[in-house]
Protein backbone atom coordinates (compact mmCIF):
# COMPACT_ATOMS: atom_id res chain seq x y z
CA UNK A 1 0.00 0.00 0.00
CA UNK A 2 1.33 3.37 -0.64
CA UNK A 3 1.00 6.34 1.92
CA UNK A 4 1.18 9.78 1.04
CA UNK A 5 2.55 13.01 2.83
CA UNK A 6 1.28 15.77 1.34
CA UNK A 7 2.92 19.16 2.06
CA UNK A 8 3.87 22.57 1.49
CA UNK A 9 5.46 25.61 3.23
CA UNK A 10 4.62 29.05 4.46
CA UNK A 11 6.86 31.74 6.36
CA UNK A 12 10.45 32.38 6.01
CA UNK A 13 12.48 30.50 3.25
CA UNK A 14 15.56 32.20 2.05
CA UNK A 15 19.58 31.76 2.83
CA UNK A 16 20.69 31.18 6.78
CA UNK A 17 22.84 34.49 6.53
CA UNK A 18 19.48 36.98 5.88
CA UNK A 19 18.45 38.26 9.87
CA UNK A 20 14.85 37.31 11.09
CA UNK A 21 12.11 40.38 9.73
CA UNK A 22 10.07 40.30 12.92
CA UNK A 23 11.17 38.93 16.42
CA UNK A 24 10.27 35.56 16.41
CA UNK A 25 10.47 34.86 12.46
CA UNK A 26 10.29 31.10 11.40
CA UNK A 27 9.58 29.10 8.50
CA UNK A 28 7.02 26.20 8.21
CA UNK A 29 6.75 23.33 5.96
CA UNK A 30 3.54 20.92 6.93
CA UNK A 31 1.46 18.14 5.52
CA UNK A 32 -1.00 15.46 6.01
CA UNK A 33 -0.68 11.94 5.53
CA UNK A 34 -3.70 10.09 3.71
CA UNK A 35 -3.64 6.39 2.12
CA UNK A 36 -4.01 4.63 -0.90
CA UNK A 37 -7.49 3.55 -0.48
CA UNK A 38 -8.21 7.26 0.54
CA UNK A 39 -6.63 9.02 -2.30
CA UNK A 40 -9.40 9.20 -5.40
CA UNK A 41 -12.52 10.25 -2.81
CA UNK A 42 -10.15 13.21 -1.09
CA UNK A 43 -8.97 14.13 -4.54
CA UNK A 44 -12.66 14.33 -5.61
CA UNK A 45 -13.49 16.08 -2.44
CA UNK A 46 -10.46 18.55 -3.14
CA UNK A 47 -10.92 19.14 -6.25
CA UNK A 48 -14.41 20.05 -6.02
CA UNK A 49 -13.61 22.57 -3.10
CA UNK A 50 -10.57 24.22 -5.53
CA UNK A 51 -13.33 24.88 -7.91
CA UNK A 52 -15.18 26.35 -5.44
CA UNK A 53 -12.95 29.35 -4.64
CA UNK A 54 -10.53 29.48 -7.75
CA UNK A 55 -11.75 27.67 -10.96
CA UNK A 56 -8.78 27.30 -13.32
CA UNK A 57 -6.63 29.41 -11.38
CA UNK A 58 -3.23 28.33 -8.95
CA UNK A 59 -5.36 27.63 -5.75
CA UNK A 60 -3.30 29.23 -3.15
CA UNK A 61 -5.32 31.00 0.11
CA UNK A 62 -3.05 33.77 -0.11
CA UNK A 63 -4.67 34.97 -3.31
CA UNK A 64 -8.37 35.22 -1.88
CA UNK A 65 -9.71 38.50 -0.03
CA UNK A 66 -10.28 38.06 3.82
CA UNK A 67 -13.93 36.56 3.56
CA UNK A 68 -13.36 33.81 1.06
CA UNK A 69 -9.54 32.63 3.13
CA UNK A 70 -11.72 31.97 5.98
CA UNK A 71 -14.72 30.29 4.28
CA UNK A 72 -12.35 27.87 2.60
CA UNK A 73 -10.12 26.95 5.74
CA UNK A 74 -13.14 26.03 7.39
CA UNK A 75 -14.06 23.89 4.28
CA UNK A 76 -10.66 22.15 4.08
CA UNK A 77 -11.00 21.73 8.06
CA UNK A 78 -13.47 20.34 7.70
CA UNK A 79 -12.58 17.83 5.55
CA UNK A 80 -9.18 16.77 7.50
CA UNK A 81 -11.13 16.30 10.81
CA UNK A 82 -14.34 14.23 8.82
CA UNK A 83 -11.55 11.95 7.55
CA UNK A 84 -9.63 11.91 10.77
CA UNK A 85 -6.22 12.70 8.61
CA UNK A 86 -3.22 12.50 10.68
CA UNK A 87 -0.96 16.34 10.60
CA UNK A 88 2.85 16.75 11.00
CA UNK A 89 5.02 19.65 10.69
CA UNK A 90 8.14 21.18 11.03
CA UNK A 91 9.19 24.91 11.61
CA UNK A 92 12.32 26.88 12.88
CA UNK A 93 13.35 29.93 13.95
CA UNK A 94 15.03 32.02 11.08
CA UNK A 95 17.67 33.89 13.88
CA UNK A 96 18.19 30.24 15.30
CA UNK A 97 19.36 29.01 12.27
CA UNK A 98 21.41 32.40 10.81
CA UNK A 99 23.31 31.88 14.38
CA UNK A 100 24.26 28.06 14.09
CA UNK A 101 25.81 29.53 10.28
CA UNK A 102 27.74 32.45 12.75
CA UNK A 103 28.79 29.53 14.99
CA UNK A 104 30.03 27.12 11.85
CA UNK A 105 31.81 30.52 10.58
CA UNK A 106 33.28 30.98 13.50
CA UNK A 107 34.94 27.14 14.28
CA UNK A 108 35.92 27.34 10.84
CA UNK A 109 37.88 30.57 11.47
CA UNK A 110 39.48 29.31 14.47
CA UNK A 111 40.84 26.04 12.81
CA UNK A 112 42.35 27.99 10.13
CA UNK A 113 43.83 30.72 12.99
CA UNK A 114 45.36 27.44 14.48
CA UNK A 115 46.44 25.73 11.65
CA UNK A 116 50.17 25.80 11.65
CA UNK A 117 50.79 23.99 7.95
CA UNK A 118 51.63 26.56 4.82
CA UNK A 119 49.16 24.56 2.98
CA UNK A 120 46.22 27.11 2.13
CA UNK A 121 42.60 24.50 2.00
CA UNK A 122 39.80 25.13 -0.48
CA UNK A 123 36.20 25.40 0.74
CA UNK A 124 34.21 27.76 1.56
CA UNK A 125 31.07 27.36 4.32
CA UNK A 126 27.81 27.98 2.27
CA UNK A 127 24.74 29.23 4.41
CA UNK A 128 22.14 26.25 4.45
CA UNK A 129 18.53 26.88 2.81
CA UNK A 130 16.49 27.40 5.24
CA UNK A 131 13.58 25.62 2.76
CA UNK A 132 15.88 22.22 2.66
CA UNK A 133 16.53 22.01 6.02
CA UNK A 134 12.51 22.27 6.76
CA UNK A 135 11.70 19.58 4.57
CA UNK A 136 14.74 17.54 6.21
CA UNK A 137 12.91 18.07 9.76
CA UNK A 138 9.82 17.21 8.13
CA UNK A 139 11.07 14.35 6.18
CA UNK A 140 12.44 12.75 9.26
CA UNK A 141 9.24 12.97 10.82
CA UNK A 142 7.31 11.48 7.82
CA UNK A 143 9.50 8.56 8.18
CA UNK A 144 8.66 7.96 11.89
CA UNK A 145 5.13 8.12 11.17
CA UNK A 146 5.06 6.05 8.40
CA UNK A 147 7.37 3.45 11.13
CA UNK A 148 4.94 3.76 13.97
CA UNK A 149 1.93 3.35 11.46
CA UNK A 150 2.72 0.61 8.66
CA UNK A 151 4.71 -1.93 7.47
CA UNK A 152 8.30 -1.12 5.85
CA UNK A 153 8.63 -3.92 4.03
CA UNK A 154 5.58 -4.13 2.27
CA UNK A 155 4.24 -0.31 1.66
CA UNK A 156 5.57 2.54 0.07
CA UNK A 157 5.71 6.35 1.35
CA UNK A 158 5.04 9.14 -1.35
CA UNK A 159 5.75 12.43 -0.90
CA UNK A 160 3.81 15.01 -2.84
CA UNK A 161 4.84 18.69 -3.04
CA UNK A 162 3.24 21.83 -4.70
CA UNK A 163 5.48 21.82 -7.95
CA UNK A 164 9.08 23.63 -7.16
CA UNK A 165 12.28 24.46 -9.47
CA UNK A 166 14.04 21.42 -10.58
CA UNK A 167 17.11 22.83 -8.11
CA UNK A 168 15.21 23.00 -4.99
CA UNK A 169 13.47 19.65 -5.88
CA UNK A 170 17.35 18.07 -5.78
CA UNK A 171 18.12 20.08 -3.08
CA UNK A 172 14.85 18.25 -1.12
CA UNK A 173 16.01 14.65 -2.24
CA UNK A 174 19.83 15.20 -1.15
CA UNK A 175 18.26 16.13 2.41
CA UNK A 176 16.40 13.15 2.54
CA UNK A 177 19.46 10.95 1.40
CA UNK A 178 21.04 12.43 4.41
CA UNK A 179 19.08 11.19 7.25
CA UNK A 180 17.85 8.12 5.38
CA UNK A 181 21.17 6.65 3.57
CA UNK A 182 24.05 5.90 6.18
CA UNK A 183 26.55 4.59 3.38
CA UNK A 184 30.19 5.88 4.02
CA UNK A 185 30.63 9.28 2.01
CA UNK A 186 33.36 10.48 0.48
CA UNK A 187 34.53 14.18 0.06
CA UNK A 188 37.21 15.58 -1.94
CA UNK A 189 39.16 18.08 -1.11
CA UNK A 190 42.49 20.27 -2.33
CA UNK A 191 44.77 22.83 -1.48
CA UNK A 192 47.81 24.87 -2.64
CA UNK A 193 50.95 24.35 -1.24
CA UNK A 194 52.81 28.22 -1.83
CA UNK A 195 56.15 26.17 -1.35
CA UNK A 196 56.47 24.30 -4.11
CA UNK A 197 53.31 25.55 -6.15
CA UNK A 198 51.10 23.13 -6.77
CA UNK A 199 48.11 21.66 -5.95
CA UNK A 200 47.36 18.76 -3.35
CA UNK A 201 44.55 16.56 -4.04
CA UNK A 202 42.97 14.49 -1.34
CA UNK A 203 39.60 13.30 0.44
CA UNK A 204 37.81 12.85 3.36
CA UNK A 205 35.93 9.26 3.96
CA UNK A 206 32.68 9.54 6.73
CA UNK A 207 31.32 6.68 8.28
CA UNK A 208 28.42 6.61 10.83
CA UNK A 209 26.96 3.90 12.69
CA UNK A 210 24.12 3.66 15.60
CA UNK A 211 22.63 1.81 18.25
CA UNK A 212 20.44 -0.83 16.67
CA UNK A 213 18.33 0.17 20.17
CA UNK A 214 17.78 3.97 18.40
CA UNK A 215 16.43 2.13 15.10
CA UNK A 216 17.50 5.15 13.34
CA UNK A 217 19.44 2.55 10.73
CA UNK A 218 15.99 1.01 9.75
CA UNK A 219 15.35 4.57 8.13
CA UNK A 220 16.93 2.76 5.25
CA UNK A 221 14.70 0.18 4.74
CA UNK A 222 11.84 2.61 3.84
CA UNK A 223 10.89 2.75 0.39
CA UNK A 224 10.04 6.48 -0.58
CA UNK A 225 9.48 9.10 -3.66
CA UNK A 226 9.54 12.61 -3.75
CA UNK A 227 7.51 13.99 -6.19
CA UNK A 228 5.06 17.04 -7.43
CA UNK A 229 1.32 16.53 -7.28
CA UNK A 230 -1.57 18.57 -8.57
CA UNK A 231 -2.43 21.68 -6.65
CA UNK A 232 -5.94 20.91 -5.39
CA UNK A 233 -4.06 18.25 -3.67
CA UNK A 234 -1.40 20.49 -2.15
CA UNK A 235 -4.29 23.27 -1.12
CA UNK A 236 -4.57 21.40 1.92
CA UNK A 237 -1.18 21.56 3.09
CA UNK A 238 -1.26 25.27 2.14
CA UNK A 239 -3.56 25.94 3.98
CA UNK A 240 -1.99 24.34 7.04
CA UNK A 241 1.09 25.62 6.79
CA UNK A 242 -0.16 29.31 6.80
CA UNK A 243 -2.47 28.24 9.62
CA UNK A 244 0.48 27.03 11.67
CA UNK A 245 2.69 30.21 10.59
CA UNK A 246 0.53 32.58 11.46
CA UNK A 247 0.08 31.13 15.39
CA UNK A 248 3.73 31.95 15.06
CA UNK A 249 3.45 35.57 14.12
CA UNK A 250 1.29 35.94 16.76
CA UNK A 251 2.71 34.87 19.76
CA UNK A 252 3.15 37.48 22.87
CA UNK A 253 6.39 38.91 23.46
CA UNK A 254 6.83 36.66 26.19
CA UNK A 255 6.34 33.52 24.04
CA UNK A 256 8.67 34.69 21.13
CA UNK A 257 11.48 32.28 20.62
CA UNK A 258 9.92 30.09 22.74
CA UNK A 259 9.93 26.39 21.02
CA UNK A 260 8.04 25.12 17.94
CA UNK A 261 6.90 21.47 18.54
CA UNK A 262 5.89 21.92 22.26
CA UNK A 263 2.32 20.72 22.39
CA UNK A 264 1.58 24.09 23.80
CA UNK A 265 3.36 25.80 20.74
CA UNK A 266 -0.02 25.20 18.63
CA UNK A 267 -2.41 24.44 21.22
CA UNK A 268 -4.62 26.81 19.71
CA UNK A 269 -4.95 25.30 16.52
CA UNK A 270 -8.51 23.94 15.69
CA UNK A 271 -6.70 20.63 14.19
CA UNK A 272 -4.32 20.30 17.26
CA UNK A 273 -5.39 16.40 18.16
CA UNK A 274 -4.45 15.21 14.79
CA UNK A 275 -0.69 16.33 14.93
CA UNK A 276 1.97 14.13 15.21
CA UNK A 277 5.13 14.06 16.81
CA UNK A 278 4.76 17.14 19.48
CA UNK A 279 6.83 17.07 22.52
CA UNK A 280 5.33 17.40 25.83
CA UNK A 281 6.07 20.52 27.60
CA UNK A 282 7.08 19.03 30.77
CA UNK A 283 9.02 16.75 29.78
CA UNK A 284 12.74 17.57 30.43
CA UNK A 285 14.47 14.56 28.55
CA UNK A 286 13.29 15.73 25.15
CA UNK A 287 12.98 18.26 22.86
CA UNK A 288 12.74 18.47 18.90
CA UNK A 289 16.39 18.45 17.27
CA UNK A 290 15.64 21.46 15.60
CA UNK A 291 14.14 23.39 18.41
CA UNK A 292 17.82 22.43 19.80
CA UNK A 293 20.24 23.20 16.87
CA UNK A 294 18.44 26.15 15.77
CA UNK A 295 17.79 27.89 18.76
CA UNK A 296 16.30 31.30 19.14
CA UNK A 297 18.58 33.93 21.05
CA UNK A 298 16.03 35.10 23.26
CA UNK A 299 14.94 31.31 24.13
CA UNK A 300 19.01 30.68 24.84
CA UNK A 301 18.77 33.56 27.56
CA UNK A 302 15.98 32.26 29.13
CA UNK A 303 17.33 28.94 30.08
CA UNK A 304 21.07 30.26 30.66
């Protein structure tokens, strides 16, 4: 059986080294999953509510006046809660992630300060996309789902996306490789040796294993696509992603920079008992990776 993740973004998307616009700033990529048997009765359903509000034209909420955004949220609300359709997401912090860049930056800068060779290394550090790593976070949480709920072996998880540029759509399938193929990697590298001028060739082999208890290394056994679907199939998705965004915008001063998968982060939301993978708030031993590696400054103070 196949099982689909269908998803989109909303918020912040550009390069790690572009500052937050608003305190509090984050990006959002979100989805929900729906199953083979499913698939031509929601379609139906969503394509008939796409003709609804936009006819032939790219059905994206942001495009409707005030009125019609809220008429068709409740619609495709609706819809997700009648056919109990299971919700994930992902978001992070835009200043979070522009300061793990500044804290890559600056290790890099003091290995080179303490490097006492004459050999001048290539490379430079290139700031992530802040778009690639939200679909990483949300890939990785697609693939736990899809563990917790079916069988590995037997079905198949599709991933549909509102159509993107042929380079973002690699960009999306190398993150995925990352956390779901732990084959050795290879990197090569040169320099210039000023001494005898000339270049020196050479490369860098990663390995990484786990705990078999973790069962991170059955990631690999999932069978998966990434692929673009039709947009009355992405409206959905859309629509959730804004929905979860704009809780974000809105948080008090007090709750800015505060964590994004704490169940109390969208406790608000109407569809909050169909997301998966939230952390509970008072639990100490966890927290979402990227609520950890992409910290907001005014969250770090906090809990200094």
């Amino acid at each position: 059986m196949v099982v689909y993740l269908i998803c989109d973004e909303s918020g912040a998307k550009g390069y790690a080294d572009i500052p937050e616009q608003y305190p509090g700033e984050a990006g959002v990529f979100a989805g929900f999953f729906i199953t083979e048997p499913q698939f031509e009765a929601i379609s139906a359903d969503l394509r008939s509510i796409s003709n609804k509000y936009f006819g032939d034209e790219k059905c994206h909420i942001r495009g409707l006046p005030q009125n019609k955004m809220e008429l068709l949220r409740k619609d495709i609300f609706d819809m997700i809660k009648f056919h109990r359709l299971p919700c994930v997401y992902e978001a992070i912090h835009v200043e979070g992630l522009k300061r793990e860049y500044e804290r890559i930056l600056s290790i890099k800068d003091m290995a080179k300060a303490a490097n006492k060779s004459d050999i001048k290394m290539s490379g430079v550090v290139k700031p992530p996309l802040l778009h690639e790593e939200l679909f990483q976070g949300l890939f990785s949480k697609s693939i736990a789902f899809f563990m917790d709920h079916f069988d590995k072996v037997k079905d198949q998880l599709r991933i549909l996306l509102d159509p993107v540029d042929l380079p973002i759509l690699k960009k999306f399938k190398k993150s995925a490789n990352e956390v779901s193929d732990f084959s050795p990697t290879v990197t090569h590298v040169t320099g210039w040796d000023p001494s005898n001028k000339e270049v020196l060739r050479g490369k860098i082999s990663v390995s990484i294993s786990f705990s078999k208890s973790l069962g991170i290394d059955e990631f690999e056994e999932v069978d998966y696509q990434i692929e673009s679907a039709a947009c009355h199939m992405t409206m959905p998705a859309d629509i959730l992603a804004n929905s979860i965004n704009h809780i974000f915008k809105k948080r008090s001063p007090g709750e800015v920079g505060k964590p994004l998968h704490d169940r109390s982060s969208i406790q608000v939301h109407e569809l909050f008992d169909l997301f998966y993978g939230l952390i509970n708030d008072d639990d100490d031993e966890q927290a979402w990776v990227t609520d950890i590696t992409y910290m907001h400054p005014l969250h770090e103070s906090r809990i200094k």
